[in-house]
C-alpha atoms as a PDB file:
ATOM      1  CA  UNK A   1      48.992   7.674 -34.039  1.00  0.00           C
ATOM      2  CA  UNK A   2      45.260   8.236 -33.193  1.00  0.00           C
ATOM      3  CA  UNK A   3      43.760   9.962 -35.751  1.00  0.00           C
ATOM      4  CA  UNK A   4      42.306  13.678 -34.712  1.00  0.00           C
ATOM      5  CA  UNK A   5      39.192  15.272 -36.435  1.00  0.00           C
ATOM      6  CA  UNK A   6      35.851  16.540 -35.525  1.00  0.00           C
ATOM      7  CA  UNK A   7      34.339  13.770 -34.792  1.00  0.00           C
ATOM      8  CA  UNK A   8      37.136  12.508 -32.100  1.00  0.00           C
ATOM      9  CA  UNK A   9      36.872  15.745 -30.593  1.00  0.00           C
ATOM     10  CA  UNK A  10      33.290  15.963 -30.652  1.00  0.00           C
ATOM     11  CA  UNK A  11      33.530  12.293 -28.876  1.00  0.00           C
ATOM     12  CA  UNK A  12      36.118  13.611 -26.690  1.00  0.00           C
ATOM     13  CA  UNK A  13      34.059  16.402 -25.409  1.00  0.00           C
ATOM     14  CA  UNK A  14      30.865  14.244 -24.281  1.00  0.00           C
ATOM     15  CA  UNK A  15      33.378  11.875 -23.072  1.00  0.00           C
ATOM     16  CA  UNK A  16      34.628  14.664 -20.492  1.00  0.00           C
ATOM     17  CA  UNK A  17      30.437  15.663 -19.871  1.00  0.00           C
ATOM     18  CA  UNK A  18      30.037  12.330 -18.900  1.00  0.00           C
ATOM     19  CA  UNK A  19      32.927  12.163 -16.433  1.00  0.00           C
ATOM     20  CA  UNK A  20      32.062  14.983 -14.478  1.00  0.00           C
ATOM     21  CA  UNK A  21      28.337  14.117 -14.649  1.00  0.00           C
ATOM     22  CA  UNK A  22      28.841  10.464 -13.843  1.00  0.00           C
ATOM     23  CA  UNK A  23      32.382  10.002 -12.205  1.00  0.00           C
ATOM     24  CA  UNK A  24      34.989   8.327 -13.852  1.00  0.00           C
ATOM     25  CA  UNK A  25      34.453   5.472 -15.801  1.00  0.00           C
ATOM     26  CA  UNK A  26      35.298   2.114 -14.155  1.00  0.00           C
ATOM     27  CA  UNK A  27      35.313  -1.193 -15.618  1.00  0.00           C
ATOM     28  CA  UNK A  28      33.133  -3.812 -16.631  1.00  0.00           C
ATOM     29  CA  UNK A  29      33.426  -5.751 -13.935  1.00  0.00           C
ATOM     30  CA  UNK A  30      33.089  -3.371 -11.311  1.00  0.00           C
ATOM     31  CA  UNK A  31      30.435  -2.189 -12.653  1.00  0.00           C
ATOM     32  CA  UNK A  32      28.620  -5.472 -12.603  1.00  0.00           C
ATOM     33  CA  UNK A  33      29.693  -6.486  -9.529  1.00  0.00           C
ATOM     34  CA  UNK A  34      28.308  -2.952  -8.078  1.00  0.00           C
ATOM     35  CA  UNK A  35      24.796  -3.807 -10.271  1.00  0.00           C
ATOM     36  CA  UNK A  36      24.762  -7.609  -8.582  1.00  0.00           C
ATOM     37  CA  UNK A  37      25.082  -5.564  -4.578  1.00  0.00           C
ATOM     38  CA  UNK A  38      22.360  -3.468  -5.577  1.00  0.00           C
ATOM     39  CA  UNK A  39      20.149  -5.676  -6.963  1.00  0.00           C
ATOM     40  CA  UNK A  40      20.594  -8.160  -4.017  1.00  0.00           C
ATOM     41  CA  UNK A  41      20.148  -5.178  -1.119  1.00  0.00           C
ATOM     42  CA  UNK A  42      16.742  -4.136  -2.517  1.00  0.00           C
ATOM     43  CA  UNK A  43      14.980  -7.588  -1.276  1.00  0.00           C
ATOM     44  CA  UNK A  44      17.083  -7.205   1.794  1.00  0.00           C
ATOM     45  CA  UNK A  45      15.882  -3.782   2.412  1.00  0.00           C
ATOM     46  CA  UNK A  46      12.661  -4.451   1.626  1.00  0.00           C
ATOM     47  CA  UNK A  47      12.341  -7.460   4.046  1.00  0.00           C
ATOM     48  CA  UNK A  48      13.743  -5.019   6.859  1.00  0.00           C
ATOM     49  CA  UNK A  49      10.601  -2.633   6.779  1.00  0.00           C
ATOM     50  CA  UNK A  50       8.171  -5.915   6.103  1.00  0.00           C
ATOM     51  CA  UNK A  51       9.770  -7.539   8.910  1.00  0.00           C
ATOM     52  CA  UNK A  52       8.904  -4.891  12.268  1.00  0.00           C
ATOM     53  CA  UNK A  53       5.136  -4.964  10.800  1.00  0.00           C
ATOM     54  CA  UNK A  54       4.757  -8.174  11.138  1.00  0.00           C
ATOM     55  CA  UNK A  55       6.801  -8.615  14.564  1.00  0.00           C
ATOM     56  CA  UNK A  56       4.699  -5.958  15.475  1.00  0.00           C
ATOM     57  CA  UNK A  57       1.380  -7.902  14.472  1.00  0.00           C
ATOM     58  CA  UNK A  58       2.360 -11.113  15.883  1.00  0.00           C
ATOM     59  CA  UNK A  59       3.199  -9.564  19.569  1.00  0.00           C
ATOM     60  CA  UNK A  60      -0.584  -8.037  19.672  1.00  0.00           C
ATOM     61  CA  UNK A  61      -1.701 -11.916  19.402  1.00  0.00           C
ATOM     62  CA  UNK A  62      -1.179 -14.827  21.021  1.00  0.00           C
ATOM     63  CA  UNK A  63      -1.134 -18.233  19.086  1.00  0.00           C
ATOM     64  CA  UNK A  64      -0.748 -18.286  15.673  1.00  0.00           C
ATOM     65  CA  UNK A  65      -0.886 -15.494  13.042  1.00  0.00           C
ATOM     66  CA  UNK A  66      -4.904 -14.831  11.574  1.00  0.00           C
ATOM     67  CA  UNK A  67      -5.231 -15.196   7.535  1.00  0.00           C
ATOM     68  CA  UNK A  68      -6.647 -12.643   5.349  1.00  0.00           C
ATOM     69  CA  UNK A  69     -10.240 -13.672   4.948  1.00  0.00           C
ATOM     70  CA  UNK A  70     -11.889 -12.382   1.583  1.00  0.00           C
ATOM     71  CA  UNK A  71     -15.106 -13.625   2.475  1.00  0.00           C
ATOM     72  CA  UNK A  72     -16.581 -14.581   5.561  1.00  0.00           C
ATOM     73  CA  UNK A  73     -19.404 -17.022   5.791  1.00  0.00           C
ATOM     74  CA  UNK A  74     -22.873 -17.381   7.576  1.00  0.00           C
ATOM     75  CA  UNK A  75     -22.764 -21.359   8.222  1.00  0.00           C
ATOM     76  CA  UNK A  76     -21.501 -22.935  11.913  1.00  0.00           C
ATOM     77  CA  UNK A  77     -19.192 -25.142  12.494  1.00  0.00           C
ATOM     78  CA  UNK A  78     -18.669 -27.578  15.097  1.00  0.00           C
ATOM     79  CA  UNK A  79     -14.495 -27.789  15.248  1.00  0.00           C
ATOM     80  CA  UNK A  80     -13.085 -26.235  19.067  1.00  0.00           C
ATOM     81  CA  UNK A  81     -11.630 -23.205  18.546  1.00  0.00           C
ATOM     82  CA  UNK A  82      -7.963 -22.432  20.030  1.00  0.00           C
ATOM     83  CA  UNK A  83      -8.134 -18.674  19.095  1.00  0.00           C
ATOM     84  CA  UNK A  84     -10.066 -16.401  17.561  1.00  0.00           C
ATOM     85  CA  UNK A  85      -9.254 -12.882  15.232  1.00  0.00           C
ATOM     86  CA  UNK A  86     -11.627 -10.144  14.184  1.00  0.00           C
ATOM     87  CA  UNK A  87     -10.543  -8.481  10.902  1.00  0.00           C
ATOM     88  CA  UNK A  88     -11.696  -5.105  10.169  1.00  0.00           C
ATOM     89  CA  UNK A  89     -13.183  -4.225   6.894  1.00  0.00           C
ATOM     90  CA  UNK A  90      -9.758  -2.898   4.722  1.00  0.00           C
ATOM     91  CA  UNK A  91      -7.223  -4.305   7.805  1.00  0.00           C
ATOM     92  CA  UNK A  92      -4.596  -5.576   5.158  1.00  0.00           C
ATOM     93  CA  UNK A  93      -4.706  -4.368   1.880  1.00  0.00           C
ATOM     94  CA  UNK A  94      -7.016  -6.963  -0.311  1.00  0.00           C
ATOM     95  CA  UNK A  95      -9.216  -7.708   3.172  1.00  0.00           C
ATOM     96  CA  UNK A  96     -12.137  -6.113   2.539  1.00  0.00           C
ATOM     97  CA  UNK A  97     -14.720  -7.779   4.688  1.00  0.00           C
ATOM     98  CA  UNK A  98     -15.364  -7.512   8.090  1.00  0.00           C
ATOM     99  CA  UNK A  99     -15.352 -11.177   9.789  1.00  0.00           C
ATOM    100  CA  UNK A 100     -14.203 -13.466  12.480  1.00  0.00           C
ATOM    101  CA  UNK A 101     -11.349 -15.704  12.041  1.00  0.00           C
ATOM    102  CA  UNK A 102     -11.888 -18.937  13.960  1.00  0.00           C
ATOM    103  CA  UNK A 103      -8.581 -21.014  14.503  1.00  0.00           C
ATOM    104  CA  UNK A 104      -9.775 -24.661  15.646  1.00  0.00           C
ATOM    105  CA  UNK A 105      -7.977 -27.387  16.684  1.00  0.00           C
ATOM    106  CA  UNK A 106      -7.112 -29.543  13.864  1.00  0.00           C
ATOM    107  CA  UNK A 107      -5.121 -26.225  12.497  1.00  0.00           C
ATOM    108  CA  UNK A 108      -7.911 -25.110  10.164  1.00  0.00           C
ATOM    109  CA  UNK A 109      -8.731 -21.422   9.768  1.00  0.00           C
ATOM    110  CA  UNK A 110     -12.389 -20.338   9.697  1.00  0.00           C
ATOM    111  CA  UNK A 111     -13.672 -17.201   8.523  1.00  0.00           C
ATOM    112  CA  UNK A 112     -17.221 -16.066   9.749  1.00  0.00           C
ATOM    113  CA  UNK A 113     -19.627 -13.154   8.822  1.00  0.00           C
ATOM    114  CA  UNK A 114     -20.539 -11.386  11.886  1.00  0.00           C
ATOM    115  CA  UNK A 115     -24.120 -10.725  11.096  1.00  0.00           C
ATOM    116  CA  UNK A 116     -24.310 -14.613  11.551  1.00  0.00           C
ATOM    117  CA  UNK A 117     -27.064 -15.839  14.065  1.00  0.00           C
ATOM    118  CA  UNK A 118     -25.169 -18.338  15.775  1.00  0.00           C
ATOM    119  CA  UNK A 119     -21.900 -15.967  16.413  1.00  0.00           C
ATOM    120  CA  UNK A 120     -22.732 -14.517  19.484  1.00  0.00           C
ATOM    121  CA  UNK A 121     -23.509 -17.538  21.560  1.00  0.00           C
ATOM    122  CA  UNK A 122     -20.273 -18.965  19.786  1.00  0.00           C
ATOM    123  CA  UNK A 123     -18.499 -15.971  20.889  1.00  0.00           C
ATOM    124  CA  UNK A 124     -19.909 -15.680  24.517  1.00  0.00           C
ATOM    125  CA  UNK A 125     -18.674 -19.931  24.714  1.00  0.00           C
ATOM    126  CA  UNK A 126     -15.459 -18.635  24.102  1.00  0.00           C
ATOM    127  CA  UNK A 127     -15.279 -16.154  26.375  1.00  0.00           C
ATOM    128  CA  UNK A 128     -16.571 -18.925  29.607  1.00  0.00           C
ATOM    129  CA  UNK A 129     -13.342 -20.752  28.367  1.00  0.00           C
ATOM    130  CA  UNK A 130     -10.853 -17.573  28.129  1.00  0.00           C
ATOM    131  CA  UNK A 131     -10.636 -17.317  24.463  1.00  0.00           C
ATOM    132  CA  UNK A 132     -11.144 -13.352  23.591  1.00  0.00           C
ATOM    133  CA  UNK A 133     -11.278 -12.341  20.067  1.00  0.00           C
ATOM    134  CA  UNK A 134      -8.385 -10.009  19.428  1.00  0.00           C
ATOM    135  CA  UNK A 135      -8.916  -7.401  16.835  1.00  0.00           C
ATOM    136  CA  UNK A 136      -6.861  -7.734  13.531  1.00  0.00           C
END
């Protein structure tokens, strides 16, 4: 026979709190099994609001998707481009620079200060061949 004293009582009564505060108790392996569905939904959810952003992103663009560029620089290069980004300054979180992004042939990505002498003629090339810079 259980024994019955203060403290069993005392346990009792935040036993009782508990239950209407949390629900009824339920066993271990529910429990874990409840803590494993959770656990694996937050990724899940997480890719389904990632996911529109970037379908979103990728219909504004033909060809392949621009990198982030976190510095852009002032020297040419001689590779043909096959499409061609602007990124804003502060487009993506962590882009901070304002540059072109110059996708050439051989599947390299180039990033490019604007301010650089040689990108407008590079730029207006592009255009006589159809390639239009689309903004990022």
């Amino acid at each position: 026979m259980p024994r019955v004293g203060p403290a069993s009582v005392q346990n009792k009564a935040i036993d009782n709190s508990l239950t209407v505060i949390l629900g009824p108790r339920m066993p271990f392996s529910i429990r874990c099994g409840l803590t494993l569905l959770c656990l694996t939904m937050l990724p899940l959810l997480h890719a389904q609001v990632i996911s529109p952003v970037i379908t979103e992103n990728q219909g504004k663009h033909p060809g392949p998707a621009p990198i982030c560029c976190m510095e852009a620089s002032r020297g040419a290069f001689n590779e043909p481009v096959t499409a061609c980004f602007e990124q804003k300054e502060n487009t993506f979180q962590g882009c901070r620079v304002h540059a072109y992004i110059f996708h050439t042939t051989s599947n390299n990505d180039w990033c490019a200060d604007p301010g650089a002498w040689w990108i407008p003629r590079r730029l207006k090339r592009l255009q006589q061949r159809g390639i239009y810079c689309q903004v990022v």
